[in-house]
N, C-alpha and C. Protein backbone atom coordinates (compact mmCIF):
# COMPACT_ATOMS: atom_id res chain seq x y z
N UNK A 1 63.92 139.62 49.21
CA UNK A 1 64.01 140.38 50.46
C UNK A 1 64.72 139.56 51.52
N UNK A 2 65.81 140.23 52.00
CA UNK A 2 66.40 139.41 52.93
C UNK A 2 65.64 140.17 54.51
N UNK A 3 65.53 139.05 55.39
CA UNK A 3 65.38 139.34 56.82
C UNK A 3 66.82 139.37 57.75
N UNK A 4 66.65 140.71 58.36
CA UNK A 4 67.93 140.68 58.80
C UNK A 4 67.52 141.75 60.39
N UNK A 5 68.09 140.63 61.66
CA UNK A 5 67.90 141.44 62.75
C UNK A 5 69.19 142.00 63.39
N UNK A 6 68.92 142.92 63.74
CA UNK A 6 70.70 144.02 64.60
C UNK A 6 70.46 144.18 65.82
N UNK A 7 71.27 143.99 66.45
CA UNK A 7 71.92 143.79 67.64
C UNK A 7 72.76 144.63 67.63
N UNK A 8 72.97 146.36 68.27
CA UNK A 8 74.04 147.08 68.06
C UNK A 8 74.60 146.89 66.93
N UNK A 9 75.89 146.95 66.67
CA UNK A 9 76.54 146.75 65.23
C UNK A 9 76.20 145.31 64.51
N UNK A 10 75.82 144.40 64.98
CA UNK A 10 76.13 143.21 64.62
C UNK A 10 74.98 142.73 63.83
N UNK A 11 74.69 142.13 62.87
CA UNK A 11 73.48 141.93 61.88
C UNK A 11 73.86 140.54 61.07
N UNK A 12 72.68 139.71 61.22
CA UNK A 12 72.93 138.77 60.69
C UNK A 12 71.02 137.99 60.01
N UNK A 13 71.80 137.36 58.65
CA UNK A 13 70.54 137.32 58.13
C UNK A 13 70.28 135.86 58.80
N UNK A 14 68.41 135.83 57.62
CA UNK A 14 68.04 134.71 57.81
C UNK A 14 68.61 133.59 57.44
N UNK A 15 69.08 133.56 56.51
CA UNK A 15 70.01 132.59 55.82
C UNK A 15 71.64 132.23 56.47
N UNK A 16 72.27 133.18 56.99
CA UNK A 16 72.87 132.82 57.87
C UNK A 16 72.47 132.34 59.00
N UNK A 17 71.58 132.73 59.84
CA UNK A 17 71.07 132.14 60.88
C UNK A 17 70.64 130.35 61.04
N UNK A 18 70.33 130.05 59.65
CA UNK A 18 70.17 128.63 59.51
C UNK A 18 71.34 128.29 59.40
N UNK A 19 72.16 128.85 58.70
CA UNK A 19 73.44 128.06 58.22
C UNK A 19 74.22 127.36 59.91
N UNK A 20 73.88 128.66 60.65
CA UNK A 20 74.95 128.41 61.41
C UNK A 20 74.36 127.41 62.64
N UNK A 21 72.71 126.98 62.45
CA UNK A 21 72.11 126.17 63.38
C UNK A 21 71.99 125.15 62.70
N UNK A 22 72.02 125.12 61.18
CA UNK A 22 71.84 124.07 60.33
C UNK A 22 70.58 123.36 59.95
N UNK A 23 69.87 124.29 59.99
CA UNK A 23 68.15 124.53 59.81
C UNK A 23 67.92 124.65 58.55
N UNK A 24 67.27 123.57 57.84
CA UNK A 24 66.35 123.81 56.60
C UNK A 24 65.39 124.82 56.70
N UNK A 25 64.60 125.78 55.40
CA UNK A 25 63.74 126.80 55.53
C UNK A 25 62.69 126.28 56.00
N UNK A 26 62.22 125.10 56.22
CA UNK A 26 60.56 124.31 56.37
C UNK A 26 61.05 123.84 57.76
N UNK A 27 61.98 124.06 58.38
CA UNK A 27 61.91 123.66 59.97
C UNK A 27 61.15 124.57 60.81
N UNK A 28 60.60 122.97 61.39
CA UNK A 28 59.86 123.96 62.29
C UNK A 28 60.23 124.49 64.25
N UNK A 29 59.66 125.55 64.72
CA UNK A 29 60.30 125.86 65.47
C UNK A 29 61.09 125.15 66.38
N UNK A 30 60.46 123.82 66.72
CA UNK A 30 60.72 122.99 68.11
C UNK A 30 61.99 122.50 66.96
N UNK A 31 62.30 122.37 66.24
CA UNK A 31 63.61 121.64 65.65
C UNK A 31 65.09 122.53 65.51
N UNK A 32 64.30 123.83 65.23
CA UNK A 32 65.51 124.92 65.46
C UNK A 32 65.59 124.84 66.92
N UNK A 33 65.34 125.43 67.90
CA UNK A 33 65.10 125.28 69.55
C UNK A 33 66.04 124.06 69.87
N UNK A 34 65.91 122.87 69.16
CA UNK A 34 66.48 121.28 69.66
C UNK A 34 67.78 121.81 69.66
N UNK A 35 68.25 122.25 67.93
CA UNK A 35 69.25 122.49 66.96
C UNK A 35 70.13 123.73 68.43
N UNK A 36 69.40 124.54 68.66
CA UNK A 36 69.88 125.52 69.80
C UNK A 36 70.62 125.04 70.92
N UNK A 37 69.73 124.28 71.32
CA UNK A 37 69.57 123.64 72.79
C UNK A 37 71.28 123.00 72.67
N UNK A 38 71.25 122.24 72.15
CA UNK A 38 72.91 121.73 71.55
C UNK A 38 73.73 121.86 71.30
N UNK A 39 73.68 122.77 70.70
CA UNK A 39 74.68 123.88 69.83
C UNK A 39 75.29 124.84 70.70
N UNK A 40 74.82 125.65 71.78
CA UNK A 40 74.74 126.12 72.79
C UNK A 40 75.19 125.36 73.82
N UNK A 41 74.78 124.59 74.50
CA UNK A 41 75.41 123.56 75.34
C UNK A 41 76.71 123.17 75.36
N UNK A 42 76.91 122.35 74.12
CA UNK A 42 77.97 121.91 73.17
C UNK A 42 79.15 123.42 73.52
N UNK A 43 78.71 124.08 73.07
CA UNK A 43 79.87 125.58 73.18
C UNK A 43 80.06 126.12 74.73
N UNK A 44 79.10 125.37 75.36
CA UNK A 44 79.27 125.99 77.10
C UNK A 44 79.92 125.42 77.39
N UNK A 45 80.44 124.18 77.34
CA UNK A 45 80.97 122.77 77.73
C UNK A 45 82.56 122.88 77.48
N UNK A 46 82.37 123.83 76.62
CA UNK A 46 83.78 123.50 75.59
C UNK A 46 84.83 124.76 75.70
N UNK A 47 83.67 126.08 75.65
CA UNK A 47 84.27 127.05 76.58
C UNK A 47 84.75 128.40 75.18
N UNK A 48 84.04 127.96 74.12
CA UNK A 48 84.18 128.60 73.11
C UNK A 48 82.59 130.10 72.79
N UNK A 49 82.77 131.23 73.98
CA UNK A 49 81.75 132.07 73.96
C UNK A 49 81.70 132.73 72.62
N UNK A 50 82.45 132.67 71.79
CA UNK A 50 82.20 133.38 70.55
C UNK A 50 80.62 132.28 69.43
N UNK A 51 81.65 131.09 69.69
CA UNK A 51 80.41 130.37 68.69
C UNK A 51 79.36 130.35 69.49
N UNK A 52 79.12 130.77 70.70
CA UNK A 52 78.13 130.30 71.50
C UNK A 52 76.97 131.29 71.67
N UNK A 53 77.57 132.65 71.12
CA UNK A 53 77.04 134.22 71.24
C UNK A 53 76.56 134.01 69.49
N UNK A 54 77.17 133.40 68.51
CA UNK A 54 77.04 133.09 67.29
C UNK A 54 75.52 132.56 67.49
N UNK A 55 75.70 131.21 68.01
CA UNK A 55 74.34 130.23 68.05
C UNK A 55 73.28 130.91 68.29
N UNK A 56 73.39 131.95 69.48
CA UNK A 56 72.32 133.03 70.57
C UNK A 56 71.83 134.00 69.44
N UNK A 57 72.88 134.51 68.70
CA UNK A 57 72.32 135.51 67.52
C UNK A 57 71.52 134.58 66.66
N UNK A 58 71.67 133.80 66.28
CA UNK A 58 71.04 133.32 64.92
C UNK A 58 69.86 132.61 65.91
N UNK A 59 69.53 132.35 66.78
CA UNK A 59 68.50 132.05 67.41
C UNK A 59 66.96 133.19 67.68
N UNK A 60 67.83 134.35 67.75
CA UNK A 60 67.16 135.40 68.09
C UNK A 60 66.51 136.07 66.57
N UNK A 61 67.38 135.68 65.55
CA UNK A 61 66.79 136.17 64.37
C UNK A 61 65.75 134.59 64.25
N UNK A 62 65.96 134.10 64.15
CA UNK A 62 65.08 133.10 63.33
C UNK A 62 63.59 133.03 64.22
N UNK A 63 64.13 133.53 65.97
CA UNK A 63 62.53 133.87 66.72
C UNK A 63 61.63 135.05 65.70
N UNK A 64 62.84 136.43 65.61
CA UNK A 64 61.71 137.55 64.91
C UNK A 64 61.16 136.75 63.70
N UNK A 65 61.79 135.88 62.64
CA UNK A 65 61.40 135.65 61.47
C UNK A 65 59.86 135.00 61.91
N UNK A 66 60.10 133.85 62.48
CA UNK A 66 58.90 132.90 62.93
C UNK A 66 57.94 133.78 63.85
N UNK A 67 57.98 134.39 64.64
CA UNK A 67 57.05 135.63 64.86
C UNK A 67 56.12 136.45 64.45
N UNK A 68 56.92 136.69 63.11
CA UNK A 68 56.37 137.44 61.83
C UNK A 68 55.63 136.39 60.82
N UNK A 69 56.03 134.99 61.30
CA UNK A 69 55.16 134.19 59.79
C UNK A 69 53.89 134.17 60.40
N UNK A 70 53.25 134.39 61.89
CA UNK A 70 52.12 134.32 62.48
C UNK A 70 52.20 133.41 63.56
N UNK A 71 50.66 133.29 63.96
CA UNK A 71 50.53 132.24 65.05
C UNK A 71 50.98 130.90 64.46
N UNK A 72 51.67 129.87 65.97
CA UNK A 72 51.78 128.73 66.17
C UNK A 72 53.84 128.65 65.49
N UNK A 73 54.12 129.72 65.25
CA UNK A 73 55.57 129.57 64.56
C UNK A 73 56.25 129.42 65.07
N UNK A 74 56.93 130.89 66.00
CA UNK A 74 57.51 130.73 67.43
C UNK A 74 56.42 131.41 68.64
N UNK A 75 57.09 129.77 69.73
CA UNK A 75 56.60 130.17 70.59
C UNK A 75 57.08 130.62 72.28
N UNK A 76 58.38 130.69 71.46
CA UNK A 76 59.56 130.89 73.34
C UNK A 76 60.53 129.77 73.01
């Protein structure tokens, strides 16, 4: 079963979502978030809004995923 969240047309899985933050499956939230925090920054700095809307999507899926594994997963 793949997890996959949409955004108007745009859909991207779980597995992409790591790829593109570079998140192992056993990371835990505060390390994806770090992985964000950077990645994001890094693309504000630089002036590249596509990878930066990239980072924001795969952030937003990997919140619903960790959401759904229960308490203590994601927490903001």
């Amino acid at each position: 079963m793949q997890n996959t969240v949409r955004r108007a047309s745009k859909a991207i899985t779980e597995q992409e979502a790591r790829q593109i933050l570079g998140v192992p499956e056993n990371a835990a939230w505060e390390e994806i978030l770090k992985k964000y925090d950077i990645l994001f920054e890094r693309n504000a700095k630089q002036g590249s809004f596509y990878l930066q809307s990239k980072v924001h999507r795969a952030k937003e899926c990997l919140e619903t995923v960790y959401q759904n594994k229960g308490p203590g997963s994601a927490s903001g």
